[in-house]
C-alpha atoms as a PDB file:
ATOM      1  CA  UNK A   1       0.000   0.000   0.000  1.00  0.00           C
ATOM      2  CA  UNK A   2       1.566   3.215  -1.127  1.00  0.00           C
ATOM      3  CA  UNK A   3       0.573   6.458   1.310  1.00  0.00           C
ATOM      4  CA  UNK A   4      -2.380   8.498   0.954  1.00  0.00           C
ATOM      5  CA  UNK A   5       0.155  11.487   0.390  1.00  0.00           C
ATOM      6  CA  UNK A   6       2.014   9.885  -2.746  1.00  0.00           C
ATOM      7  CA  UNK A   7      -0.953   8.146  -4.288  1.00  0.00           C
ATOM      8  CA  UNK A   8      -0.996  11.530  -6.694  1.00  0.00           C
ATOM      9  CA  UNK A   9       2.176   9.909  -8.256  1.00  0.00           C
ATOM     10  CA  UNK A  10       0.399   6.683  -8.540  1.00  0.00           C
ATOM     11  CA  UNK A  11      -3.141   7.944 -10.243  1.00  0.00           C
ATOM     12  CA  UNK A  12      -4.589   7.385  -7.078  1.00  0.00           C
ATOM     13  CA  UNK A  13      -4.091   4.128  -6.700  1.00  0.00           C
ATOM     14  CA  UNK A  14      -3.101   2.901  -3.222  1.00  0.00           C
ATOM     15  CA  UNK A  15      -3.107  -0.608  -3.347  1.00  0.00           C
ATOM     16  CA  UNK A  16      -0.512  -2.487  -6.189  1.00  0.00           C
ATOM     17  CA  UNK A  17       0.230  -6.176  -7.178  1.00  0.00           C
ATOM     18  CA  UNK A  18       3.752  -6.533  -8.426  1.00  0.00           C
ATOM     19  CA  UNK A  19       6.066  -9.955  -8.834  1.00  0.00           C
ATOM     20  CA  UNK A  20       9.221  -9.511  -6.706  1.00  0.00           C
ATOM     21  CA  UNK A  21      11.353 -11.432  -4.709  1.00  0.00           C
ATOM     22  CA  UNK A  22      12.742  -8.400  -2.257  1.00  0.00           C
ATOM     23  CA  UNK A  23      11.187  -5.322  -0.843  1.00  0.00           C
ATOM     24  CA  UNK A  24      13.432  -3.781  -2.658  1.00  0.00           C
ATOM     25  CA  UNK A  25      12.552  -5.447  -6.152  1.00  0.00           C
ATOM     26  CA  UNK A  26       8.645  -4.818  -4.980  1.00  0.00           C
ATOM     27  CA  UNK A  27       9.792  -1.042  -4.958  1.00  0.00           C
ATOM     28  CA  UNK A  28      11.354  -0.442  -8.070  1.00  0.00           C
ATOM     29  CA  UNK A  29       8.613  -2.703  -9.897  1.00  0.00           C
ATOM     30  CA  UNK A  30       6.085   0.252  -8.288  1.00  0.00           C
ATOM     31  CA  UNK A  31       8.434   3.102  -9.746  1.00  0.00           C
ATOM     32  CA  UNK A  32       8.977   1.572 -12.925  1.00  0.00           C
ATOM     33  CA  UNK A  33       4.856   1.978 -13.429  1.00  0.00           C
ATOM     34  CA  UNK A  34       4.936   4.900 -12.164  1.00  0.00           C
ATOM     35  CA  UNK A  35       8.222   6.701 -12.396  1.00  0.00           C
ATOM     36  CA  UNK A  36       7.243  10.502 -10.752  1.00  0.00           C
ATOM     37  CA  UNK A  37       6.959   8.410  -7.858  1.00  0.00           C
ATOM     38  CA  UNK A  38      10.698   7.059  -7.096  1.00  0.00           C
ATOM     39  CA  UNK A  39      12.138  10.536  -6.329  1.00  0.00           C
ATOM     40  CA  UNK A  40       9.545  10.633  -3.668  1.00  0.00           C
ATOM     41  CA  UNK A  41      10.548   7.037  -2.246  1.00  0.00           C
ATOM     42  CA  UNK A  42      14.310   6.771  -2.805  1.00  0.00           C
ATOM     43  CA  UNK A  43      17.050   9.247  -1.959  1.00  0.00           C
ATOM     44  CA  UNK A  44      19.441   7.673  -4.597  1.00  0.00           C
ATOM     45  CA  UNK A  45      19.611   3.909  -3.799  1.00  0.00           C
ATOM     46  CA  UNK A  46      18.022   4.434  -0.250  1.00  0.00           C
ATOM     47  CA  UNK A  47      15.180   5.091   1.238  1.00  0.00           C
ATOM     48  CA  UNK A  48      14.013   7.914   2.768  1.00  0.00           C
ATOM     49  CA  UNK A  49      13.765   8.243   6.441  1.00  0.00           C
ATOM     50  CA  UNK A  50      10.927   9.500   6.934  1.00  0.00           C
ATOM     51  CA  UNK A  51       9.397   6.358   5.264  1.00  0.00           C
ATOM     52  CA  UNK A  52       8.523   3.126   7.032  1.00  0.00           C
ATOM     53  CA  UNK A  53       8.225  -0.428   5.650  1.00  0.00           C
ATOM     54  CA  UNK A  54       6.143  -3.602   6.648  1.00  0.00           C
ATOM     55  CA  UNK A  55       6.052  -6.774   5.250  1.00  0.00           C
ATOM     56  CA  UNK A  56       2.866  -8.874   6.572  1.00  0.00           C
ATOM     57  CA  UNK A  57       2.894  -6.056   9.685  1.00  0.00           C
ATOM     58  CA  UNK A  58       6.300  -6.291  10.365  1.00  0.00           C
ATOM     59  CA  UNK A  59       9.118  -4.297  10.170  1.00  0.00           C
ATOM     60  CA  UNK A  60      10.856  -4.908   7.374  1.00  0.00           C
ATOM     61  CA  UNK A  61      13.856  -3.062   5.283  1.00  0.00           C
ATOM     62  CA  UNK A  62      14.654  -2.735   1.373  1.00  0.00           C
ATOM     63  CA  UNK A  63      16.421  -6.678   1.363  1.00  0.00           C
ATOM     64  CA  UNK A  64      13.224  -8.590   2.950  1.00  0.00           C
ATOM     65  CA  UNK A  65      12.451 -11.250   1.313  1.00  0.00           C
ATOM     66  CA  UNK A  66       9.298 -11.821   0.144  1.00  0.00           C
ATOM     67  CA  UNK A  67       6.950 -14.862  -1.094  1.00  0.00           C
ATOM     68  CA  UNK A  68       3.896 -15.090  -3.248  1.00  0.00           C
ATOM     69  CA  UNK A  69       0.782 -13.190  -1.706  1.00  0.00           C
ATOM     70  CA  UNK A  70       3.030 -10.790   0.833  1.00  0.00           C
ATOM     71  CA  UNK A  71       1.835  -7.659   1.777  1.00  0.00           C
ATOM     72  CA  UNK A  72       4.189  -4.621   1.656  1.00  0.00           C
ATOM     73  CA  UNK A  73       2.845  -1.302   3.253  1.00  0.00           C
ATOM     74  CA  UNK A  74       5.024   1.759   3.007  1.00  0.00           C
ATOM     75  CA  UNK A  75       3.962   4.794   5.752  1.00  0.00           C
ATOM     76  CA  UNK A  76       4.860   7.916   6.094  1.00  0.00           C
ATOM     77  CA  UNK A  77       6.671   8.266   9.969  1.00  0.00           C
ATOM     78  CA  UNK A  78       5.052  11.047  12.246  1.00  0.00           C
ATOM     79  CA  UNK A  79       7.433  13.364  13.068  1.00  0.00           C
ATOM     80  CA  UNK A  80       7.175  16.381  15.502  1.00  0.00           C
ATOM     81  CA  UNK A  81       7.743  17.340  18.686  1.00  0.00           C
END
């Protein structure tokens, strides 16, 4: 599930089924759809902080491994004070 405040990038659509092995492959499958939206993820190779990933509710990074029917969610982390 891609955030509410980058589904503009996405034509509004939040929820995406891609074939990939890694977060990370997940990821770049998204961008290559939809390639406005990969500035907006990745800061070069990485991610950007202020982005959180889960994989099946867990915390999970850009080499995760995934398996047929995972669920990747990527949230924007409140930040403040």
């Amino acid at each position: 599930m891609i955030p509410s405040a980058l589904e503009r990038y996405t034509d509004h659509v939040r929820e995406i089924t891609v074939e990939a092995s890694t977060v990370r492959a997940a990821l770049h499958a998204v961008c290559a759809r939809w390639p406005a939206l990969r500035p907006r993820l990745f800061d070069g190779a990485s991610l950007w902080p202020y982005l959180v990933i889960f994989a099946n509710e867990t915390r999970a990074d850009l080499d995760t491994q995934l398996r047929d029917g995972d669920r990747v969610d990527v949230l924007a982390a409140a930040v403040g004070g």
